[in-house]
C-alpha atoms as a PDB file:
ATOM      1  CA  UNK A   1     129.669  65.096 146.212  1.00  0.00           C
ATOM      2  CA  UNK A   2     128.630  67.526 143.715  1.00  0.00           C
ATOM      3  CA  UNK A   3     126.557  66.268 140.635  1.00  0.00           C
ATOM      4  CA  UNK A   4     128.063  66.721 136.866  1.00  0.00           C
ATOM      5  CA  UNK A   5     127.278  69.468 135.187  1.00  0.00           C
ATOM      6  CA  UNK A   6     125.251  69.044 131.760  1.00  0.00           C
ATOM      7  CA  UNK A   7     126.697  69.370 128.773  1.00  0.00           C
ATOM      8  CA  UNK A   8     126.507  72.774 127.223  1.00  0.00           C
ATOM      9  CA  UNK A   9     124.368  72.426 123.987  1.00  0.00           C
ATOM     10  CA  UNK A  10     125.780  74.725 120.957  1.00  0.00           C
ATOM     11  CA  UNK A  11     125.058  79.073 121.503  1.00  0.00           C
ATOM     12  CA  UNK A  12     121.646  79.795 120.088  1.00  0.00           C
ATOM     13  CA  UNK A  13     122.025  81.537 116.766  1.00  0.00           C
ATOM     14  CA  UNK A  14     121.643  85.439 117.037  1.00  0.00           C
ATOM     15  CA  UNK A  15     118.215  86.220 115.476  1.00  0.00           C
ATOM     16  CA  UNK A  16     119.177  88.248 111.965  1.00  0.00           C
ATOM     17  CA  UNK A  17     119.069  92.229 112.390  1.00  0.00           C
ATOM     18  CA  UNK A  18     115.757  93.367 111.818  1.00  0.00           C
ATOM     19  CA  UNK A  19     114.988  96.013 108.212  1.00  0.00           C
ATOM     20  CA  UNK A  20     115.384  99.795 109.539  1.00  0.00           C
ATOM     21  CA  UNK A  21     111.636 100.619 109.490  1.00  0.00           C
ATOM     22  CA  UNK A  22     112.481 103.502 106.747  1.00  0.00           C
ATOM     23  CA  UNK A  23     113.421 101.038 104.163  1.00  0.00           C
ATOM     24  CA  UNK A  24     111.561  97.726 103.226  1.00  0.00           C
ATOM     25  CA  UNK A  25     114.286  95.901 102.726  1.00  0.00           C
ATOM     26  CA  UNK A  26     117.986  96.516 104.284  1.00  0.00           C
ATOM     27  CA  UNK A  27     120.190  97.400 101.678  1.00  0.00           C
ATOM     28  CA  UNK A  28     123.186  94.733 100.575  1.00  0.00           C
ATOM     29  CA  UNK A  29     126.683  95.128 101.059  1.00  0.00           C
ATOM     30  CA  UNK A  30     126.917  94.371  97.278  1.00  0.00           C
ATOM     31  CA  UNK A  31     125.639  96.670  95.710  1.00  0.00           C
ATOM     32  CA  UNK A  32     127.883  99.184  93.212  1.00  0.00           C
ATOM     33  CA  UNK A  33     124.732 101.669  93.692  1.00  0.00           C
ATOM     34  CA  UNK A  34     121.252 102.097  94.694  1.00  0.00           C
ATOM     35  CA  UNK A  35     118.129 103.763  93.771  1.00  0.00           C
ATOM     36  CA  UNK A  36     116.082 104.454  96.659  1.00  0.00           C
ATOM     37  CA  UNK A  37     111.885 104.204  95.248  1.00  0.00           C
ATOM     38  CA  UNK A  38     109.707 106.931  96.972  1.00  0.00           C
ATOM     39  CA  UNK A  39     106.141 105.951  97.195  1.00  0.00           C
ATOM     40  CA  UNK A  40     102.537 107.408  95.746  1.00  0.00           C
ATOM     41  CA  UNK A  41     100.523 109.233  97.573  1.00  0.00           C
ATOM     42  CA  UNK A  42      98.321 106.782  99.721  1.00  0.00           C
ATOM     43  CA  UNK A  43      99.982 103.622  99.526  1.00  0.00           C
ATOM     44  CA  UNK A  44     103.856 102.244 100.572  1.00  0.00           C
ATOM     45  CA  UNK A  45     106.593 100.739  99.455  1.00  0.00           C
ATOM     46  CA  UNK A  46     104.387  97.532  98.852  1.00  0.00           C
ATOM     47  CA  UNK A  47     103.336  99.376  95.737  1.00  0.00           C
ATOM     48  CA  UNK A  48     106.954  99.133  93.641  1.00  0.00           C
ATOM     49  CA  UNK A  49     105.869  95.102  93.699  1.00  0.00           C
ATOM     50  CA  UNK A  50     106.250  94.292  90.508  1.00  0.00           C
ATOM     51  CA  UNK A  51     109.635  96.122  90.038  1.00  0.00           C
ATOM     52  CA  UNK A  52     113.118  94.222  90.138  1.00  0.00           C
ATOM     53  CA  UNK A  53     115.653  94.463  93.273  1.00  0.00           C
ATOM     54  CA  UNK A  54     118.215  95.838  91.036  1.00  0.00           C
ATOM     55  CA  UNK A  55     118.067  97.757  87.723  1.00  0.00           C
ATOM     56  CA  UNK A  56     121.737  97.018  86.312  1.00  0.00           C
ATOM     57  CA  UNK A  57     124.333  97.391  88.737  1.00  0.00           C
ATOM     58  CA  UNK A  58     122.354  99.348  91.145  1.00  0.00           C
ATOM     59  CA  UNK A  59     120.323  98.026  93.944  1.00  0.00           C
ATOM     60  CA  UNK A  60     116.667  98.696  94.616  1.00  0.00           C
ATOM     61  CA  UNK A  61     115.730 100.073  97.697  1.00  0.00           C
ATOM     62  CA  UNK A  62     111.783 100.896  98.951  1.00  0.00           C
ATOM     63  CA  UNK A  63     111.449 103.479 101.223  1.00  0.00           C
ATOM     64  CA  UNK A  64     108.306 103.119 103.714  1.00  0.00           C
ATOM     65  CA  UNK A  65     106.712 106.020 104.589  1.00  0.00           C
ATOM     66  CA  UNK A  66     105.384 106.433 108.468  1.00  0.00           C
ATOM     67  CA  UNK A  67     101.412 106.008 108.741  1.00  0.00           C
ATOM     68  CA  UNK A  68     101.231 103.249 106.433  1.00  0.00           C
ATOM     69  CA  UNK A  69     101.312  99.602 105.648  1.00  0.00           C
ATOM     70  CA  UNK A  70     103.963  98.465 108.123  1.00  0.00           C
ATOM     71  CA  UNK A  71     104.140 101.434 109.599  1.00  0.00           C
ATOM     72  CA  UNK A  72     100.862 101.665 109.971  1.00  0.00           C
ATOM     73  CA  UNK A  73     100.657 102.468 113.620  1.00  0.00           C
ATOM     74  CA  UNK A  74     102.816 105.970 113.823  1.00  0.00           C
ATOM     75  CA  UNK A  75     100.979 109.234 113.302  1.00  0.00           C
ATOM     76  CA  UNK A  76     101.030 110.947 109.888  1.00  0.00           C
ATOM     77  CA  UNK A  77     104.745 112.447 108.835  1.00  0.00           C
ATOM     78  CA  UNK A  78     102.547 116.103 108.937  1.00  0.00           C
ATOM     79  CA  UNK A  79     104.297 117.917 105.803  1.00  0.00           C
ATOM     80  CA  UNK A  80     107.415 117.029 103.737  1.00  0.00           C
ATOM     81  CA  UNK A  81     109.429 119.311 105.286  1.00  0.00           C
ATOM     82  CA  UNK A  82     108.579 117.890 108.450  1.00  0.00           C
ATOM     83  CA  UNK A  83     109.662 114.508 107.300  1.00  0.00           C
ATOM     84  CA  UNK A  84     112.854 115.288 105.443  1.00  0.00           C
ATOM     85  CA  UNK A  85     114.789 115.392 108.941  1.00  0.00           C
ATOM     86  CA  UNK A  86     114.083 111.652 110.373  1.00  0.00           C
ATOM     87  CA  UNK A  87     113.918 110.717 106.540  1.00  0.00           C
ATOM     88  CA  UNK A  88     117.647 111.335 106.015  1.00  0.00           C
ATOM     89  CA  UNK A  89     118.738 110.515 109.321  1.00  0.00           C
ATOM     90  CA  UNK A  90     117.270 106.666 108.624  1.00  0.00           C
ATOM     91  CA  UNK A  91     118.926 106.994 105.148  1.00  0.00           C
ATOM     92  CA  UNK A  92     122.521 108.329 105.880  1.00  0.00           C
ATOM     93  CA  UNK A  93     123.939 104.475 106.765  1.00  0.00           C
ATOM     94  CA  UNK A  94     123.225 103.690 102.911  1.00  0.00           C
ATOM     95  CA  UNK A  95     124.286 106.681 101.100  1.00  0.00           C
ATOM     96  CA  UNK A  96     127.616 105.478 101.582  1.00  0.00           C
ATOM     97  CA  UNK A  97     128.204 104.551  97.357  1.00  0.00           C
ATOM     98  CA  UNK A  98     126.476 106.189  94.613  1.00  0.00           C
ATOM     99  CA  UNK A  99     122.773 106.517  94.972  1.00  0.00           C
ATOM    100  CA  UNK A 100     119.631 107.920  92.942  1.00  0.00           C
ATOM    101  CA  UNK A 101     116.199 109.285  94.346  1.00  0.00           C
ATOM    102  CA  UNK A 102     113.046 107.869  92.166  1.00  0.00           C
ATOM    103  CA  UNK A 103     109.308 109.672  92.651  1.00  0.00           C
ATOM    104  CA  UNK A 104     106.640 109.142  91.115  1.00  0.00           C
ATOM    105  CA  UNK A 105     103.952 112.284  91.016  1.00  0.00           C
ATOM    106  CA  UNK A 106     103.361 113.116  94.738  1.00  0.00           C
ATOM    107  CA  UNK A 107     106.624 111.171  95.238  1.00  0.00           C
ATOM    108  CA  UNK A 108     108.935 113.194  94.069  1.00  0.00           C
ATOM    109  CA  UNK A 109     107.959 115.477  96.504  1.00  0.00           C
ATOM    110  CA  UNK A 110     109.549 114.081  99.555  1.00  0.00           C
ATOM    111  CA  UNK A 111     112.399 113.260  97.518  1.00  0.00           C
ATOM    112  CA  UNK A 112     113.026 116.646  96.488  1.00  0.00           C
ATOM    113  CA  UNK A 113     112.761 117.609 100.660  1.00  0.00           C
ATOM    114  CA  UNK A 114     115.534 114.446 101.214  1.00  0.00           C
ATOM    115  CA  UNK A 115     117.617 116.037  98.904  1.00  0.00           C
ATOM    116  CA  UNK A 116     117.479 119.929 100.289  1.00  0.00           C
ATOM    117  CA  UNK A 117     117.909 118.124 103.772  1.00  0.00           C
ATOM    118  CA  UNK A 118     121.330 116.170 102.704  1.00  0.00           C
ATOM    119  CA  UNK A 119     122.451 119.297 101.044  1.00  0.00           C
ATOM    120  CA  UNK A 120     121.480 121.840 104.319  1.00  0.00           C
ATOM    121  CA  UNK A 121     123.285 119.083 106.522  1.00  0.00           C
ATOM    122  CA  UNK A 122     126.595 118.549 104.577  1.00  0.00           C
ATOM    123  CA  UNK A 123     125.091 115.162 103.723  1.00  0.00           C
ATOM    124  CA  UNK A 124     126.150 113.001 100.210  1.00  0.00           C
ATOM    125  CA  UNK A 125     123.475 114.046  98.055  1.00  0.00           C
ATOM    126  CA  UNK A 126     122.249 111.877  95.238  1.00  0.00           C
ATOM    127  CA  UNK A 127     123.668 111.967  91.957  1.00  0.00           C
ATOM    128  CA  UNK A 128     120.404 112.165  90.295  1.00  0.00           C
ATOM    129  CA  UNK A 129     117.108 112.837  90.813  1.00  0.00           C
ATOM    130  CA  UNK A 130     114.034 110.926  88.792  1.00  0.00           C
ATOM    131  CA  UNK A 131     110.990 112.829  88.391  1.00  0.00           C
ATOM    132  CA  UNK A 132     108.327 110.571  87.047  1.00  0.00           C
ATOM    133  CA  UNK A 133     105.102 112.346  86.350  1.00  0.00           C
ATOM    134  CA  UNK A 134     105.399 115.573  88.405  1.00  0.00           C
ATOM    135  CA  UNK A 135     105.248 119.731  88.078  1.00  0.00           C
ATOM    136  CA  UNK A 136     108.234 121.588  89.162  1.00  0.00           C
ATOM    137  CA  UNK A 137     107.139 122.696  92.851  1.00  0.00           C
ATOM    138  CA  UNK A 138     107.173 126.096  92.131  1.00  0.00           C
ATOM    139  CA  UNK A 139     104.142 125.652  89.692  1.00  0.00           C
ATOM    140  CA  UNK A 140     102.500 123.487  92.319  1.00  0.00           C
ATOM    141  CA  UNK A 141     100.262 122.125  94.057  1.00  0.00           C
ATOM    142  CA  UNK A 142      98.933 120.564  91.199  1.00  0.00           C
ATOM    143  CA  UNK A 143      96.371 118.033  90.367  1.00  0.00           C
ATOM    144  CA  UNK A 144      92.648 116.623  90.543  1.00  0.00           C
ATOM    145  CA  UNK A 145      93.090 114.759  93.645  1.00  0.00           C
ATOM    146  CA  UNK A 146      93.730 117.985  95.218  1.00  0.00           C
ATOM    147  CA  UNK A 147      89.787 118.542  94.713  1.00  0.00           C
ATOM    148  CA  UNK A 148      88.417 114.918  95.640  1.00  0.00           C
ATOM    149  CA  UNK A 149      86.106 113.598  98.174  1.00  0.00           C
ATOM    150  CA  UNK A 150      86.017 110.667 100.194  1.00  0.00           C
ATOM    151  CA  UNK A 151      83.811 108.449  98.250  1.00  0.00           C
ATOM    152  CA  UNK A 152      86.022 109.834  94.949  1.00  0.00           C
ATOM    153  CA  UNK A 153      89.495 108.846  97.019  1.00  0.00           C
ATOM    154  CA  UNK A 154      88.030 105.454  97.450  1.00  0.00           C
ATOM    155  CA  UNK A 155      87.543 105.495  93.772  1.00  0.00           C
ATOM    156  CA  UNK A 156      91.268 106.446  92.880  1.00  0.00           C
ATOM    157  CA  UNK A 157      92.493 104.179  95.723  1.00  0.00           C
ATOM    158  CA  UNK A 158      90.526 101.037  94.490  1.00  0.00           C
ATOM    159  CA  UNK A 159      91.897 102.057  90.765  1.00  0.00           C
ATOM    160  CA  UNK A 160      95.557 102.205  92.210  1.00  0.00           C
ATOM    161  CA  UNK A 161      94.918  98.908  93.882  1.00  0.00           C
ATOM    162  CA  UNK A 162      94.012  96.978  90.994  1.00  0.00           C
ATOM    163  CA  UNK A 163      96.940  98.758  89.227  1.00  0.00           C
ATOM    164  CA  UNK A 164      99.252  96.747  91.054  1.00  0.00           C
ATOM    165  CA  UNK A 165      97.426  93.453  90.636  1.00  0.00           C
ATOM    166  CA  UNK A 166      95.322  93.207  93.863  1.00  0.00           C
ATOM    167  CA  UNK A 167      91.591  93.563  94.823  1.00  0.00           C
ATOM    168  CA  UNK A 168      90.366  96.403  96.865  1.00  0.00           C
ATOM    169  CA  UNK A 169      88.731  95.229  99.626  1.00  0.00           C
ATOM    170  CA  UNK A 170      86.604  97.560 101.669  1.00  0.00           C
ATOM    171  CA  UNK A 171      88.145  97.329 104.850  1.00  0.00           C
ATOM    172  CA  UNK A 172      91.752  98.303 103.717  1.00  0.00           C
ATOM    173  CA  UNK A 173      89.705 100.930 101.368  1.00  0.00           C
ATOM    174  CA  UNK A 174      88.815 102.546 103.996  1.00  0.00           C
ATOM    175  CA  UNK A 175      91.650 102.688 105.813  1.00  0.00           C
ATOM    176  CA  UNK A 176      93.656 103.950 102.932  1.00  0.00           C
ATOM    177  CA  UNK A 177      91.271 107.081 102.146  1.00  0.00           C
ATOM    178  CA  UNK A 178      92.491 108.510 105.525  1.00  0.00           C
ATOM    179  CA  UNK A 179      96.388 107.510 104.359  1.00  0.00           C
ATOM    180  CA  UNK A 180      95.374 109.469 100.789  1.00  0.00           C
ATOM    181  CA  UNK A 181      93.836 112.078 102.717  1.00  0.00           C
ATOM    182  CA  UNK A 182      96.943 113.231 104.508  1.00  0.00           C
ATOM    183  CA  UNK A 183      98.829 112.931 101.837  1.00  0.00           C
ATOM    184  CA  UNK A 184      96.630 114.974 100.078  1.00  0.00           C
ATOM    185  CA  UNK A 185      97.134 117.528 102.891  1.00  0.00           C
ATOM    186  CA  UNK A 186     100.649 117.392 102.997  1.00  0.00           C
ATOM    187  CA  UNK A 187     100.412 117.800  98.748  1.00  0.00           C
ATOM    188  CA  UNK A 188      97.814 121.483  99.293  1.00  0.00           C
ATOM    189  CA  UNK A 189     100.684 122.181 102.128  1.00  0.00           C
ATOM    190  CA  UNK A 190     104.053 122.228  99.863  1.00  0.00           C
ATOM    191  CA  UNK A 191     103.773 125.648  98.558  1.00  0.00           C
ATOM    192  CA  UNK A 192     107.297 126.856  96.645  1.00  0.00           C
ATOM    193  CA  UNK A 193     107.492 130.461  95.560  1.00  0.00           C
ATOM    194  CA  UNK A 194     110.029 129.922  93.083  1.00  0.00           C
ATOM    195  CA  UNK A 195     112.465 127.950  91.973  1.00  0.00           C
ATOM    196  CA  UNK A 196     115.599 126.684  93.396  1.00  0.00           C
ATOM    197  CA  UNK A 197     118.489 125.036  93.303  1.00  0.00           C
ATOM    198  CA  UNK A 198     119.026 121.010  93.907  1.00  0.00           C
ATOM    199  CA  UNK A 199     122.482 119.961  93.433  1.00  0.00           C
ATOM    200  CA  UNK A 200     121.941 116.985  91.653  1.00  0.00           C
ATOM    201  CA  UNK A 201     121.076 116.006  87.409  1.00  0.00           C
ATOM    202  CA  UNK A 202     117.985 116.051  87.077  1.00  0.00           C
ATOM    203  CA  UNK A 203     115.750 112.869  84.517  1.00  0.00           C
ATOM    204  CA  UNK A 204     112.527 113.505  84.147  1.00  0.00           C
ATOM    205  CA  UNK A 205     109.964 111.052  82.766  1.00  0.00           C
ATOM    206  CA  UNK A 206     106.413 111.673  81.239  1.00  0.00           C
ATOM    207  CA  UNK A 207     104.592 109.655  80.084  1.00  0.00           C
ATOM    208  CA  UNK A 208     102.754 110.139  76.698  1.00  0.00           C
ATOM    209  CA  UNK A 209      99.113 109.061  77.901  1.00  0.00           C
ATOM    210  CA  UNK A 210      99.102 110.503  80.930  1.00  0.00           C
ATOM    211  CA  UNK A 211      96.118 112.653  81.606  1.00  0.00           C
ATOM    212  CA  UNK A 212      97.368 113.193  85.342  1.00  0.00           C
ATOM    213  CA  UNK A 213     100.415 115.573  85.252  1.00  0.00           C
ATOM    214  CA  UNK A 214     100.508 115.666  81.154  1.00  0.00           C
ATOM    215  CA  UNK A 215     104.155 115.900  80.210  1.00  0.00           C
ATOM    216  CA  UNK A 216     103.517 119.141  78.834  1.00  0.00           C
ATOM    217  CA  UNK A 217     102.863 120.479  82.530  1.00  0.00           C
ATOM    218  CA  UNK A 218     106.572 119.638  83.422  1.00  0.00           C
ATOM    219  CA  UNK A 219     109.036 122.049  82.192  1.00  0.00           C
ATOM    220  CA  UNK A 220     109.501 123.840  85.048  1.00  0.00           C
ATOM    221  CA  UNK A 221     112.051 121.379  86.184  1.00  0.00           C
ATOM    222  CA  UNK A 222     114.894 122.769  83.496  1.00  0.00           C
ATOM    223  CA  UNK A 223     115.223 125.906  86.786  1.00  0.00           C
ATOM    224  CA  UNK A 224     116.434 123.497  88.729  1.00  0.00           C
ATOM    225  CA  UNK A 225     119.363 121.484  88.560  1.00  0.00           C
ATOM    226  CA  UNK A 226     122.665 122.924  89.832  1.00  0.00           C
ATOM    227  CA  UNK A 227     125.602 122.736  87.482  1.00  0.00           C
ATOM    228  CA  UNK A 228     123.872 120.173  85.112  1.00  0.00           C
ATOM    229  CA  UNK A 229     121.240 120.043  82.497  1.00  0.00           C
ATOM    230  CA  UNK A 230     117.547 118.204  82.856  1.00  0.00           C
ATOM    231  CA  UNK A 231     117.770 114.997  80.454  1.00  0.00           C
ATOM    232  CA  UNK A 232     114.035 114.661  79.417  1.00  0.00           C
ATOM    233  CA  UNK A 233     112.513 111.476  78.873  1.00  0.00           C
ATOM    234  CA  UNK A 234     108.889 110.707  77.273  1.00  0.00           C
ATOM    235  CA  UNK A 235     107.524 107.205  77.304  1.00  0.00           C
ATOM    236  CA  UNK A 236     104.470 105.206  76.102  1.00  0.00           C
ATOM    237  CA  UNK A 237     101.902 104.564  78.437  1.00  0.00           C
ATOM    238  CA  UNK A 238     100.005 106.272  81.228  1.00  0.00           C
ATOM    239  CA  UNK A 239     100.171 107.595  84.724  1.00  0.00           C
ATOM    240  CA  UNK A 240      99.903 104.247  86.364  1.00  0.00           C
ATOM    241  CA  UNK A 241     101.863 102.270  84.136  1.00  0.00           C
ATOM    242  CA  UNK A 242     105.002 102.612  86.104  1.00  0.00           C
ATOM    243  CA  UNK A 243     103.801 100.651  88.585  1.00  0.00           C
ATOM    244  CA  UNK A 244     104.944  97.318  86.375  1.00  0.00           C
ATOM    245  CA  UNK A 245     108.209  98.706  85.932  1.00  0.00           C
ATOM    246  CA  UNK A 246     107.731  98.460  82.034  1.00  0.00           C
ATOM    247  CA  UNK A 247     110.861  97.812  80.039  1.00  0.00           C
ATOM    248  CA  UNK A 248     111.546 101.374  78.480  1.00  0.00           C
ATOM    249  CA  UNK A 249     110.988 103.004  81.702  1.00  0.00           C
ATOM    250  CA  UNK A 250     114.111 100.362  83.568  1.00  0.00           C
ATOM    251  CA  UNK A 251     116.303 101.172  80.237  1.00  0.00           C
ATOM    252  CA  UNK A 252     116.127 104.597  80.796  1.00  0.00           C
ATOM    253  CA  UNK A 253     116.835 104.480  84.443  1.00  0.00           C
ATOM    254  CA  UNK A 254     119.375 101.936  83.997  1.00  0.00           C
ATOM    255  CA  UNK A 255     121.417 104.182  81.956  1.00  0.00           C
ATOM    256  CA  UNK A 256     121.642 106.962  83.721  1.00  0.00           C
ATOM    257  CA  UNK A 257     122.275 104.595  87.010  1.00  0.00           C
ATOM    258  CA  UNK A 258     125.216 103.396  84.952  1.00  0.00           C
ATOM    259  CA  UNK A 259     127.121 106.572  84.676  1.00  0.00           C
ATOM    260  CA  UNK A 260     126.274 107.489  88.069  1.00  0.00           C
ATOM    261  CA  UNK A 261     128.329 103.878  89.221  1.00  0.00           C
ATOM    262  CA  UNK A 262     130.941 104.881  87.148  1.00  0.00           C
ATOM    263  CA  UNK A 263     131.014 108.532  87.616  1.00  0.00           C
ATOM    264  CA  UNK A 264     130.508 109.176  83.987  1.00  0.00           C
ATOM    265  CA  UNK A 265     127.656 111.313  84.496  1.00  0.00           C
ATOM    266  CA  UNK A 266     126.665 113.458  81.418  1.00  0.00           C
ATOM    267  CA  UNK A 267     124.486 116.045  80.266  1.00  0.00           C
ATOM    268  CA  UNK A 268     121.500 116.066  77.901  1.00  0.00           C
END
């Protein structure tokens, strides 16, 4: 006699697909186009907080750096050149509908690397580039940081910190100088001879107050842009005040996101 069988209960429910470790969140299906957020030098994607996930029709997407936050475990990307490979490889999968690169200051940098990379590989390149607060990397490596200590990356790194909203706590400080550090590095390390061509428009954004990168520092961007014009932008505020996504700033990317979507794209 053999004994009945139990009844089979319903299938367990597949667990949902974890994000790619390159992005914060996995981009939606949705989305008409996306804007993918490089990070400052030190932090992650955790910094772009206070910013919407979508500016207009275009979805917001925070790229996570390795070395940091929840990538905290894997070594140091080394230099941006070094990371523009594995960076575009993770990306490719979502460049598949118009997209924009945002930096701000040492974040442009990679994105400027992402964008050679597409371009040597064949790759959809982004329609535009925003350059928030940043020299042209031919008249680079600029800035103070470049000449900072330890104790004086703390400092920075606590300011940044409370930029955002949190409190600095010692621990994390202290992890985060070595984060800064190497980003630092990889900042003394991106040396550019000269100008050259990306083949994408070109916005870039100072900001009025900004005793950083003054907006002065950053017409060196008009050698680059292939085919197109730079559209200039200067707002109110200071370096950090991007960080809460401030109206004018969203406006301004918002418009240019806009033609992008519809492939409208103009000229300054």
């Amino acid at each position: 006699m053999t004994s009945a069988r139990p009844a089979e209960g319903p299938a367990p429910k597949s667990r949902p697909a974890r994000p790619a470790k390159w992005l914060l969140r996995r981009p939606k299906s949705d989305a008409g186009a996306r804007i993918f957020l490089f990070p400052y030098a030190g932090v992650g994607a955790s910094m772009y907080t206070l910013w919407p996930e979508r500016i207009g029709g275009a979805e917001v997407c925070l790229v996570q750096l390795p070395g940091r936050e929840t990538r905290l475990r894997e070594p140091h990307f080394g230099t941006y050149e070094e990371l523009a490979g594995p960076l575009v490889e993770a990306l490719v999968p979502y460049l598949d509908r118009p997209f924009a690169f945002f930096g701000h200051c040492s974040g442009v940098l990679p994105a400027v690397e992402a964008v050679r990379e597409l371009a040597r590989r064949g790759l959809p390149v982004p329609g535009r580039l925003f350059v928030s607060s940043q020299v042209a990397p031919h008249d680079g490596p600029y800035g103070r940081l470049l000449d900072l200590g330890e104790d004086e990356l703390a400092g920075e790194l606590a300011a940044l910190i409370r930029a955002t909203g949190g409190e600095p706590h010692p621990d994390l400080i202290e992890l985060g100088v070595g984060v800064l550090a190497a980003d630092i590095e990889a900042n003394r390390r991106y040396r550019v001879a000269e100008p050259f061509a990306l083949p994408t428009a070109l916005t870039t954004i100072g900001w009025r107050g900004d005793e950083v990168i003054p907006p002065a520092l950053m017409g060196g961007w008009s050698e680059y842009p292939f085919g197109s014009d730079v559209r200039e932008v200067l707002l109110e505020g200071t370096h950090y005040d991007f960080l809460k996504a401030p109206a004018p700033l969203l406006e301004e990317l918002a418009h240019d996101l806009a033609e992008l979507a519809t492939g409208t794209e103009t000229t300054a």
